[in-house]
N, C-alpha and C. Protein backbone atom coordinates (compact mmCIF):
# COMPACT_ATOMS: atom_id res chain seq x y z
N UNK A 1 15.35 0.05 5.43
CA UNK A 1 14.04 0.47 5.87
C UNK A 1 13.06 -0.67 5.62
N UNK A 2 12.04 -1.00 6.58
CA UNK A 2 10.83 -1.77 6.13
C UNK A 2 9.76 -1.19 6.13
N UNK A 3 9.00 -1.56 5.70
CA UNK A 3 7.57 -0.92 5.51
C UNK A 3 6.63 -2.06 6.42
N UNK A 4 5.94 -1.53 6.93
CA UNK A 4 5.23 -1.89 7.57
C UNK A 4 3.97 -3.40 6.79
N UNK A 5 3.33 -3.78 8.12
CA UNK A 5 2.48 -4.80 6.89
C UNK A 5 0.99 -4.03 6.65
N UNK A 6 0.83 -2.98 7.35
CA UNK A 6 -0.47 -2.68 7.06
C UNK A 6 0.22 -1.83 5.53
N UNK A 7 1.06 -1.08 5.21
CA UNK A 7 1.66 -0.71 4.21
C UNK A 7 1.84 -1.64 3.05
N UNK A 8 2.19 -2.57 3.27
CA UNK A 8 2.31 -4.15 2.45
C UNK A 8 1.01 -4.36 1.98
N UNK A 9 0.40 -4.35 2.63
CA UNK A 9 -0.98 -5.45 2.18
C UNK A 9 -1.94 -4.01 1.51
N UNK A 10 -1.59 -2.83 1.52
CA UNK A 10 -2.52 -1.95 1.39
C UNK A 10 -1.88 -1.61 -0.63
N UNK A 11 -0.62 -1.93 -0.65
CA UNK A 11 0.05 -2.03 -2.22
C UNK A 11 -0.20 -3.08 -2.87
N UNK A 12 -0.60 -4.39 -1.96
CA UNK A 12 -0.79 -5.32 -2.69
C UNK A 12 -2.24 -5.14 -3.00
N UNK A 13 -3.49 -4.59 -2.53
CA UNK A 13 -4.44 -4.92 -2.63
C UNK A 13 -4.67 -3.49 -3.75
N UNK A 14 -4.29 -2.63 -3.97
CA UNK A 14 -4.04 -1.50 -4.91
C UNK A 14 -3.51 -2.62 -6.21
N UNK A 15 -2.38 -3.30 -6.07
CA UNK A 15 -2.11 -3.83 -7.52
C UNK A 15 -2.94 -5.08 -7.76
N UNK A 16 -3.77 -5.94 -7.07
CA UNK A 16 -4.72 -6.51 -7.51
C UNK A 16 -5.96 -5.54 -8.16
N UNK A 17 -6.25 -4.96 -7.22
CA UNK A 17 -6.98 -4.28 -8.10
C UNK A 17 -6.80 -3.32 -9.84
N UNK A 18 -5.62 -2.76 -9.78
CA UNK A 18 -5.42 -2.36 -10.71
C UNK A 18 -5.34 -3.32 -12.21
N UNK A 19 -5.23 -4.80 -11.71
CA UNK A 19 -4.95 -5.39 -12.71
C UNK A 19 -6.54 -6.26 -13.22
N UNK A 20 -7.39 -5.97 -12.10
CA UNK A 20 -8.97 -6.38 -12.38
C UNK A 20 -9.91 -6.02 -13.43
N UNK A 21 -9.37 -5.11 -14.47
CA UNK A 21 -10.22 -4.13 -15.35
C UNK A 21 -11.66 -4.34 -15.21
N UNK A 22 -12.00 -3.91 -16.30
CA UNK A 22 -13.21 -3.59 -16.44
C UNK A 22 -14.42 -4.80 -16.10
N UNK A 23 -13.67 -5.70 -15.71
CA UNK A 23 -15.13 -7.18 -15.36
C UNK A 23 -15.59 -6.84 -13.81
N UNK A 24 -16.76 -7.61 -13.67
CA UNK A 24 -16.94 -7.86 -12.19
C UNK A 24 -15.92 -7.10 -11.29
N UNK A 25 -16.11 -5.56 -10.43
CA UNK A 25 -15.49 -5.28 -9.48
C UNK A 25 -15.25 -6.42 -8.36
N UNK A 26 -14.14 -6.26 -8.08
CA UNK A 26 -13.82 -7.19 -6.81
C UNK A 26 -14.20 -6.57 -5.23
N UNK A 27 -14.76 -7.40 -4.43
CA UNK A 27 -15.28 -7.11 -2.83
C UNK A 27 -13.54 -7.47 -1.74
N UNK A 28 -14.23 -6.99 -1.56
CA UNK A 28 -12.61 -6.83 0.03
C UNK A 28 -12.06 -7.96 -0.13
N UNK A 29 -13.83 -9.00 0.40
CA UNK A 29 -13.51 -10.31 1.25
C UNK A 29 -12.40 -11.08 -0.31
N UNK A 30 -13.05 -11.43 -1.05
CA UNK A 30 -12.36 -11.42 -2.76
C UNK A 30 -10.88 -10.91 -2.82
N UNK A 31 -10.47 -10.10 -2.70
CA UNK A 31 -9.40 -8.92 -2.32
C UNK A 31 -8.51 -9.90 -1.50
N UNK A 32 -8.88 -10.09 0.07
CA UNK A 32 -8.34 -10.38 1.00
C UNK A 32 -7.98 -11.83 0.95
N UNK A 33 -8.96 -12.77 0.34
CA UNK A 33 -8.70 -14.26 0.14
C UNK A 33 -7.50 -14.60 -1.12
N UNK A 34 -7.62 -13.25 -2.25
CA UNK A 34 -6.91 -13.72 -3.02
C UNK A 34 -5.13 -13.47 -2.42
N UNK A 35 -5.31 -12.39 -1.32
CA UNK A 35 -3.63 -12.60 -0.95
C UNK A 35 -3.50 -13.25 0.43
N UNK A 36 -4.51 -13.80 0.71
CA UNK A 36 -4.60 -14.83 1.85
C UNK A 36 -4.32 -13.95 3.00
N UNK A 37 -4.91 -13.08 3.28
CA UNK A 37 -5.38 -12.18 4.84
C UNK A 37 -6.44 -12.42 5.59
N UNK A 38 -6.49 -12.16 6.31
CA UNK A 38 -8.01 -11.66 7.11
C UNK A 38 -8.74 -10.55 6.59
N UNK A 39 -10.31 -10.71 6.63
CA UNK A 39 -11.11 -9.81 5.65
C UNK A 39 -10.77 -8.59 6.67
N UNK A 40 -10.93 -8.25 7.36
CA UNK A 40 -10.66 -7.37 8.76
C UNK A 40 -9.35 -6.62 8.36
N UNK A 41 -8.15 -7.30 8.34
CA UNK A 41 -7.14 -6.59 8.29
C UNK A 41 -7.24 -5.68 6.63
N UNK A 42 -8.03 -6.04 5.72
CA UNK A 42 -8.09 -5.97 4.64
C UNK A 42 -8.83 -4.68 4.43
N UNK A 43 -9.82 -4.68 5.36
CA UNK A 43 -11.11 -3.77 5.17
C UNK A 43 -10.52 -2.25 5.69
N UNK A 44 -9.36 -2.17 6.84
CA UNK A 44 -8.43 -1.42 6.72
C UNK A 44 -7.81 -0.79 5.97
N UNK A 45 -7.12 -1.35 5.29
CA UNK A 45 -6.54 -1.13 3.73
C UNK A 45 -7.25 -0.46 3.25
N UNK A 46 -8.03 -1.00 3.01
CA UNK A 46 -9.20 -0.59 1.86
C UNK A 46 -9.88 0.60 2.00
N UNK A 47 -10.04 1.25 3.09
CA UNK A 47 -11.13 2.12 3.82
C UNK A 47 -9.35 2.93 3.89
N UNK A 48 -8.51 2.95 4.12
CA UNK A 48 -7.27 3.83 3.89
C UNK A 48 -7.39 4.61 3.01
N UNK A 49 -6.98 3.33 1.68
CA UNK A 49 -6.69 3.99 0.28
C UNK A 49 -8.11 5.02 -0.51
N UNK A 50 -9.59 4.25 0.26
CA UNK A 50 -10.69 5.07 0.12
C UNK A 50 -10.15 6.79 0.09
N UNK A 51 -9.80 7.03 1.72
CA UNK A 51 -9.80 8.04 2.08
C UNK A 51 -8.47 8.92 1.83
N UNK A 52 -7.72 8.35 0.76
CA UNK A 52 -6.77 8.86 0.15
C UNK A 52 -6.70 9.27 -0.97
N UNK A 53 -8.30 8.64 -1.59
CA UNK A 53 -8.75 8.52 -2.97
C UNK A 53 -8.40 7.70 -4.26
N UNK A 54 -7.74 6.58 -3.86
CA UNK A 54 -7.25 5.66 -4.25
C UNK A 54 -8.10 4.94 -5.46
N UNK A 55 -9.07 4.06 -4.88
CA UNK A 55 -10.07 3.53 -4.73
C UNK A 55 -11.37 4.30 -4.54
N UNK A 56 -12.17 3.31 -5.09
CA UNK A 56 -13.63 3.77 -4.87
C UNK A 56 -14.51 2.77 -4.13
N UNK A 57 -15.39 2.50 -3.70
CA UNK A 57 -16.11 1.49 -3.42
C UNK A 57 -17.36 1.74 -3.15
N UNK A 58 -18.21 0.87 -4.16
CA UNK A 58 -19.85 0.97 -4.48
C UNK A 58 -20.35 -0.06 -3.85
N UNK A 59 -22.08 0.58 -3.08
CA UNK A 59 -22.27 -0.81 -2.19
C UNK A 59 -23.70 -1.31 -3.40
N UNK A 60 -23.92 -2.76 -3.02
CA UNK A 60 -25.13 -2.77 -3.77
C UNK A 60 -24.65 -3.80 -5.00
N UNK A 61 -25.97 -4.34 -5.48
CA UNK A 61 -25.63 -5.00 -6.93
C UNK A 61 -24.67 -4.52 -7.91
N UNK A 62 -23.94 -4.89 -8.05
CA UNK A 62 -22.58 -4.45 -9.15
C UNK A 62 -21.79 -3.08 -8.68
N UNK A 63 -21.78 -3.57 -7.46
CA UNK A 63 -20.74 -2.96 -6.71
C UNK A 63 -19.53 -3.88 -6.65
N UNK A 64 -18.48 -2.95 -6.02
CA UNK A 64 -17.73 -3.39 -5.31
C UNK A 64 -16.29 -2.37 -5.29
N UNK A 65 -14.98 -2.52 -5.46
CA UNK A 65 -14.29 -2.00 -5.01
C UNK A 65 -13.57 -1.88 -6.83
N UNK A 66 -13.17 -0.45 -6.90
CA UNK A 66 -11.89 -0.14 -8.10
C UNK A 66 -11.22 1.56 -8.17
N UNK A 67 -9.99 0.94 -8.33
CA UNK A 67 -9.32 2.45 -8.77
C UNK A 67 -9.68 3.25 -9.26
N UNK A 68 -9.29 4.36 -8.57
CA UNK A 68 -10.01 5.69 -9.12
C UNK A 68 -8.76 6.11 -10.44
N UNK A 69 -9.32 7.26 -11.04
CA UNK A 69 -7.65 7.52 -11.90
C UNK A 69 -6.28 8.07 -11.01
N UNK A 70 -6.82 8.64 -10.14
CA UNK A 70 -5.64 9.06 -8.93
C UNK A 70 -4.70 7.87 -9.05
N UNK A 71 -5.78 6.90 -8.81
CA UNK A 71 -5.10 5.35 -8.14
C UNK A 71 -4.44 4.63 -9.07
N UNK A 72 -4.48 4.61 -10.55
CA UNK A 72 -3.70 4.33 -11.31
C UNK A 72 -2.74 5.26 -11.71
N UNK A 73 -2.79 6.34 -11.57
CA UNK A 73 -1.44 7.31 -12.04
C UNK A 73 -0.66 7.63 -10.64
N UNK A 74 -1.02 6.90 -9.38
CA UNK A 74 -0.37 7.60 -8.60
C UNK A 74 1.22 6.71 -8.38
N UNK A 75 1.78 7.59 -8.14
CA UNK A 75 3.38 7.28 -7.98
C UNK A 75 3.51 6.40 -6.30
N UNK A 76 3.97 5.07 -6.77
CA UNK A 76 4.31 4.20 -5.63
C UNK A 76 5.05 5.23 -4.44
N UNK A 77 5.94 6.34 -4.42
CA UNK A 77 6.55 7.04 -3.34
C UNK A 77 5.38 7.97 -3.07
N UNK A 78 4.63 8.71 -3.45
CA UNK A 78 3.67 9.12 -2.70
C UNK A 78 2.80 8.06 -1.90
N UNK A 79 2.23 7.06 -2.45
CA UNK A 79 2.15 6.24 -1.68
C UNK A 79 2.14 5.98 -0.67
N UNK A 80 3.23 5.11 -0.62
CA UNK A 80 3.84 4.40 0.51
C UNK A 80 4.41 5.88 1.83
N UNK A 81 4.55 7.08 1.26
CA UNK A 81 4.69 8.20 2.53
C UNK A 81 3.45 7.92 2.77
N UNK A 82 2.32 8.51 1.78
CA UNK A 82 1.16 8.49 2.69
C UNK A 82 0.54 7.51 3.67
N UNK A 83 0.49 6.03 3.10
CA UNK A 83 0.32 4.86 4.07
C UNK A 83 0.98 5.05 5.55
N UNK A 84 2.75 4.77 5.28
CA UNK A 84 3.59 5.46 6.67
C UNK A 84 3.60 6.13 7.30
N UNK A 85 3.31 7.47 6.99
CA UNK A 85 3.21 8.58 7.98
C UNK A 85 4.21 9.06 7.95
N UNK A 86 4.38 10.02 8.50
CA UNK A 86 5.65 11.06 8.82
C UNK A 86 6.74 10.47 9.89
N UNK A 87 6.46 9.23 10.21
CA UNK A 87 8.00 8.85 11.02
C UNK A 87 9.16 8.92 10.89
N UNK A 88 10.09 9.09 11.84
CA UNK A 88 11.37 8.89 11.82
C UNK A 88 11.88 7.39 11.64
N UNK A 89 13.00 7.38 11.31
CA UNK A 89 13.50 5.90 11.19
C UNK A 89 13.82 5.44 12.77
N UNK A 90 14.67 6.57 13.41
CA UNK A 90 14.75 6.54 14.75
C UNK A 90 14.04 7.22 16.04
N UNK A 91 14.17 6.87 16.86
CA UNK A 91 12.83 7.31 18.02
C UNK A 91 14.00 8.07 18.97
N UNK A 92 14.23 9.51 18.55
CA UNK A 92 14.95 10.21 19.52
C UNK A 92 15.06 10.76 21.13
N UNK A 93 13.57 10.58 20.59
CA UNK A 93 12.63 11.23 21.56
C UNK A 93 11.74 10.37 22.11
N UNK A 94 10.57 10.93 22.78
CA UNK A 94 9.74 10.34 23.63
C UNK A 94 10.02 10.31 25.49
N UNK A 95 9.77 9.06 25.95
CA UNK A 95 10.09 8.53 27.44
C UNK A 95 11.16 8.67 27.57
N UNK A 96 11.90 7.81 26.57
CA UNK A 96 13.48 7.65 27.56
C UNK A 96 14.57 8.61 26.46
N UNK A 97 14.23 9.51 25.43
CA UNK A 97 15.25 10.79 24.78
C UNK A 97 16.96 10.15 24.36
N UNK A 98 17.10 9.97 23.70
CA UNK A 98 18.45 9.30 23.12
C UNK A 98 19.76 10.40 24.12
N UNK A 99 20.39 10.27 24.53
CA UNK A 99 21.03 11.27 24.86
C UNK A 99 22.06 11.97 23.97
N UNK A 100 22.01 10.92 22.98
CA UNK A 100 23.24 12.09 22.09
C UNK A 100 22.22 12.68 21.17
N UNK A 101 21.01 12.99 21.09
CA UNK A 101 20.26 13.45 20.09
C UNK A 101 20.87 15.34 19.91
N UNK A 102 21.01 15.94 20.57
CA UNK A 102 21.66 17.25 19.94
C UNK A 102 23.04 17.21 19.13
N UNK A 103 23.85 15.62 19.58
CA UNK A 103 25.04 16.05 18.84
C UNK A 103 25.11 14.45 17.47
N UNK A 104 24.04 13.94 17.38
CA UNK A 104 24.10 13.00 16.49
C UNK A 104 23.88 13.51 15.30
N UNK A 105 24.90 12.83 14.39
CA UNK A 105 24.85 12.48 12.99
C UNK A 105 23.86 11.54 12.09
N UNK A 106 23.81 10.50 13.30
CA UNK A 106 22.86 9.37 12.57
C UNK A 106 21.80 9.32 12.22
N UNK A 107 20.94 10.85 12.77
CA UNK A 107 19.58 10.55 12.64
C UNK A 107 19.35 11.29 11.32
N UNK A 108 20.33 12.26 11.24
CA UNK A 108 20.32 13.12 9.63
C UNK A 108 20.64 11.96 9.08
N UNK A 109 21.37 11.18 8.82
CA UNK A 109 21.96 10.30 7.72
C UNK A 109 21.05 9.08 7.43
N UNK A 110 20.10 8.88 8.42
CA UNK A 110 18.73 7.83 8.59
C UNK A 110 17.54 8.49 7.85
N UNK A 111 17.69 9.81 8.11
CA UNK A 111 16.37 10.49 7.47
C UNK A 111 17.14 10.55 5.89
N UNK A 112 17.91 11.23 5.75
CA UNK A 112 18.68 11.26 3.91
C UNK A 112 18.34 9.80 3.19
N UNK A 113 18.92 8.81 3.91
CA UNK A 113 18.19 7.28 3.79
C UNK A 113 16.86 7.42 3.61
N UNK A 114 16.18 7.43 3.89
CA UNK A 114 14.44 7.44 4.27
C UNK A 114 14.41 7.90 2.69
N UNK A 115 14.20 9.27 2.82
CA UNK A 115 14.32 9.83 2.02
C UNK A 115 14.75 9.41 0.24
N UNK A 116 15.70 8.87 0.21
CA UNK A 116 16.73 8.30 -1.04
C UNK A 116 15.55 6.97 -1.26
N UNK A 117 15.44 6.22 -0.29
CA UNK A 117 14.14 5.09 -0.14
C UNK A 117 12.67 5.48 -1.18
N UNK A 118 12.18 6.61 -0.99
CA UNK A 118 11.06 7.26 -1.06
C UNK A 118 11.43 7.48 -2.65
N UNK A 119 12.27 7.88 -2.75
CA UNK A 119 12.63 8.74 -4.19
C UNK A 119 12.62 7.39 -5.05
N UNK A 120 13.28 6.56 -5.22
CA UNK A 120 13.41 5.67 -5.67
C UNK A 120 12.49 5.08 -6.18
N UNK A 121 11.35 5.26 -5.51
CA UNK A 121 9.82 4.55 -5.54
C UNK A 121 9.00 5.83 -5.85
N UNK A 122 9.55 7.10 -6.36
CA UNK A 122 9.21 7.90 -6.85
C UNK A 122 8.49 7.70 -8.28
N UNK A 123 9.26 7.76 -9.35
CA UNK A 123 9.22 7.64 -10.97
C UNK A 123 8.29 6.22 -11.11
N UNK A 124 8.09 5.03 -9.88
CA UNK A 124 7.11 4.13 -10.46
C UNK A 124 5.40 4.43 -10.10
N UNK A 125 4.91 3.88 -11.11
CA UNK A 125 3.36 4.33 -10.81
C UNK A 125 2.45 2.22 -10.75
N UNK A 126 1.49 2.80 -9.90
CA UNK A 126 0.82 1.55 -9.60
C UNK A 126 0.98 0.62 -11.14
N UNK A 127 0.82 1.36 -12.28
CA UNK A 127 1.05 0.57 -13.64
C UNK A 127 1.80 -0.09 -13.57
N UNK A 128 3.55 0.29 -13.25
CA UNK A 128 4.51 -0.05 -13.36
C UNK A 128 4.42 -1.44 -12.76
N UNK A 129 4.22 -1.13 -11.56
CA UNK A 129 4.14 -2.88 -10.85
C UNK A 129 2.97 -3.81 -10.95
N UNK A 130 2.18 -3.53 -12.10
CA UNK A 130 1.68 -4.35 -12.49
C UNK A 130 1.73 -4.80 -13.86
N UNK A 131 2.45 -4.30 -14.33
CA UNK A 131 3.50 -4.69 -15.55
C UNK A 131 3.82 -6.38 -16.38
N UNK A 132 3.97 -6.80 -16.87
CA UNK A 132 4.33 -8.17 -16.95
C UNK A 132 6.01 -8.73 -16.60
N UNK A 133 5.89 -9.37 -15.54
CA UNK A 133 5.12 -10.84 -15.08
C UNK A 133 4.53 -10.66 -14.04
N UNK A 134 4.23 -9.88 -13.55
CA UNK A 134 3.57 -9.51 -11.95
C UNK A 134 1.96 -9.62 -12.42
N UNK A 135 1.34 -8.86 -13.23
CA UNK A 135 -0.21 -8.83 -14.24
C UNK A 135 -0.41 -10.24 -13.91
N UNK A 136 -0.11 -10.94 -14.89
CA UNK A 136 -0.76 -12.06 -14.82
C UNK A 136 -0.47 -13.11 -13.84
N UNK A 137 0.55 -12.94 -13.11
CA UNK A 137 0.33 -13.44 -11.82
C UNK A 137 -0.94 -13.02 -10.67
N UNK A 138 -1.13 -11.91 -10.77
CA UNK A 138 -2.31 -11.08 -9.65
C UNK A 138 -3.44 -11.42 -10.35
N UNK A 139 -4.02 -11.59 -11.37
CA UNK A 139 -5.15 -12.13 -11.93
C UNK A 139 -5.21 -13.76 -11.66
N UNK A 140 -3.85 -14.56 -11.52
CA UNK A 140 -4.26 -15.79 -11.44
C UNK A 140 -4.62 -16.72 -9.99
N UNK A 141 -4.03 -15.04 -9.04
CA UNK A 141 -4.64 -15.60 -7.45
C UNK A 141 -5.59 -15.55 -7.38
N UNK A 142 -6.47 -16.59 -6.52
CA UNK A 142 -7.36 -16.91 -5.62
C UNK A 142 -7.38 -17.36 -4.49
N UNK A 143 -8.70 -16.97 -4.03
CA UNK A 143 -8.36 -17.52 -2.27
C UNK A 143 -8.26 -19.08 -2.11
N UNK A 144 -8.50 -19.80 -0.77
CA UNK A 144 -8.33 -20.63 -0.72
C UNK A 144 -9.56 -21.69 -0.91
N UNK A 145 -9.88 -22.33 -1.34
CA UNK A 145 -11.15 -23.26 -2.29
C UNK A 145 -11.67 -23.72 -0.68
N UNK A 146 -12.81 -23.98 -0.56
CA UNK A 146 -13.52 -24.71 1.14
C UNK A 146 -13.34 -26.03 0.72
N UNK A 147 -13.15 -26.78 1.77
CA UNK A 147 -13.36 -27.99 2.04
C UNK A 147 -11.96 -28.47 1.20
C-alpha cells in the first residue's frame, strides 16, 4: 500500500510540529520550508488536520500553528484512515466495472491487507514517531537560507 503525498506531508508536518514545544509557534510557510514544500500544498495539510482537530491555529501576534491534545495522543492509524479516506485498494467499479468483481477473491484479500496496514500503525501515537532519533532531527530542519 502507499499513502498518498498529501497524506505524507500532512504526518510530517503533525511531527514537526509535535516536536516544536512550548517556544515560538511555528507558521505554515516555517512548516512548509522546513520540509521543503510549497506553502500552498502545505496550507492544505494544515487546514485538514485543523478540521480534524489535530492542530490549532492562532492568527495575530504570537500566533501560529500547534497540537491540540487530540493531536498528540492521537494514534498514527486513525490518522492516516482519516487523511485517506475510505478507499479501496482496488477500483472495481466505476466506468469500465472489473468483470470478475462478483466472483473475486482479490479484492477481500486487498482490503484484509489494507486493513492489517492500518492496524499496525494502530498502537503508535504521534509521540512515538517523534521519539529519538527522529526529535532531534525535526527540530534541526530548516528551510532553505535566500541567496
Amino acid at each position: 500500500m502507499r499513502l498518498t503525498k498529501f497524506t505524507d506531508l500532512a504526518l510530517r508536518a503533525v511531527m514537526r510540529l509535535a516536536v516544536a514545544g512550548e517556544g515560538a509557534p511555528l507558521t505554515t510557510r516555517e512548516v512548509a520550508e522546513a520540509m521543503g514544500v510549497p506553502a500552498t500544498h502545505m496550507a492544505k495539510a494544515i487546514t485538514r488536520l485543523q478540521h480534524l482537530g489535530v492542530l490549532e491555529a492562532r492568527r495575530g501576534r504570537g500566533g501560529g500553528l500547534g497540537l491540540t491534545s487530540l493531536g498528540r495522543r492521537a494514534s498514527v492509524g486513525w490518522l492516516v484512515r482519516e487523511l485517506e479516506g475510505e478507499g479501496e485498494v482496488v477500483a472495481c467499479e466505476g466506468d469500465s466495472p472489473c468483470p470478475l468483481r462478483g466472483a473475486c477473491r482479490l479484492r477481500r484479500a486487498l482490503r484484509g491487507a489494507q486493513e492489517a496496514f492500518y492496524a499496525a500503525l494502530d498502537p503508535l501515537t504521534v509521540a512515538d514517531l517523534v521519539s529519538s532519533p527522529t526529535g532531534p532531527v525535526l527540530l534541526g530542519l530548516v528551510g532553505p537560507r535566500p541567496g
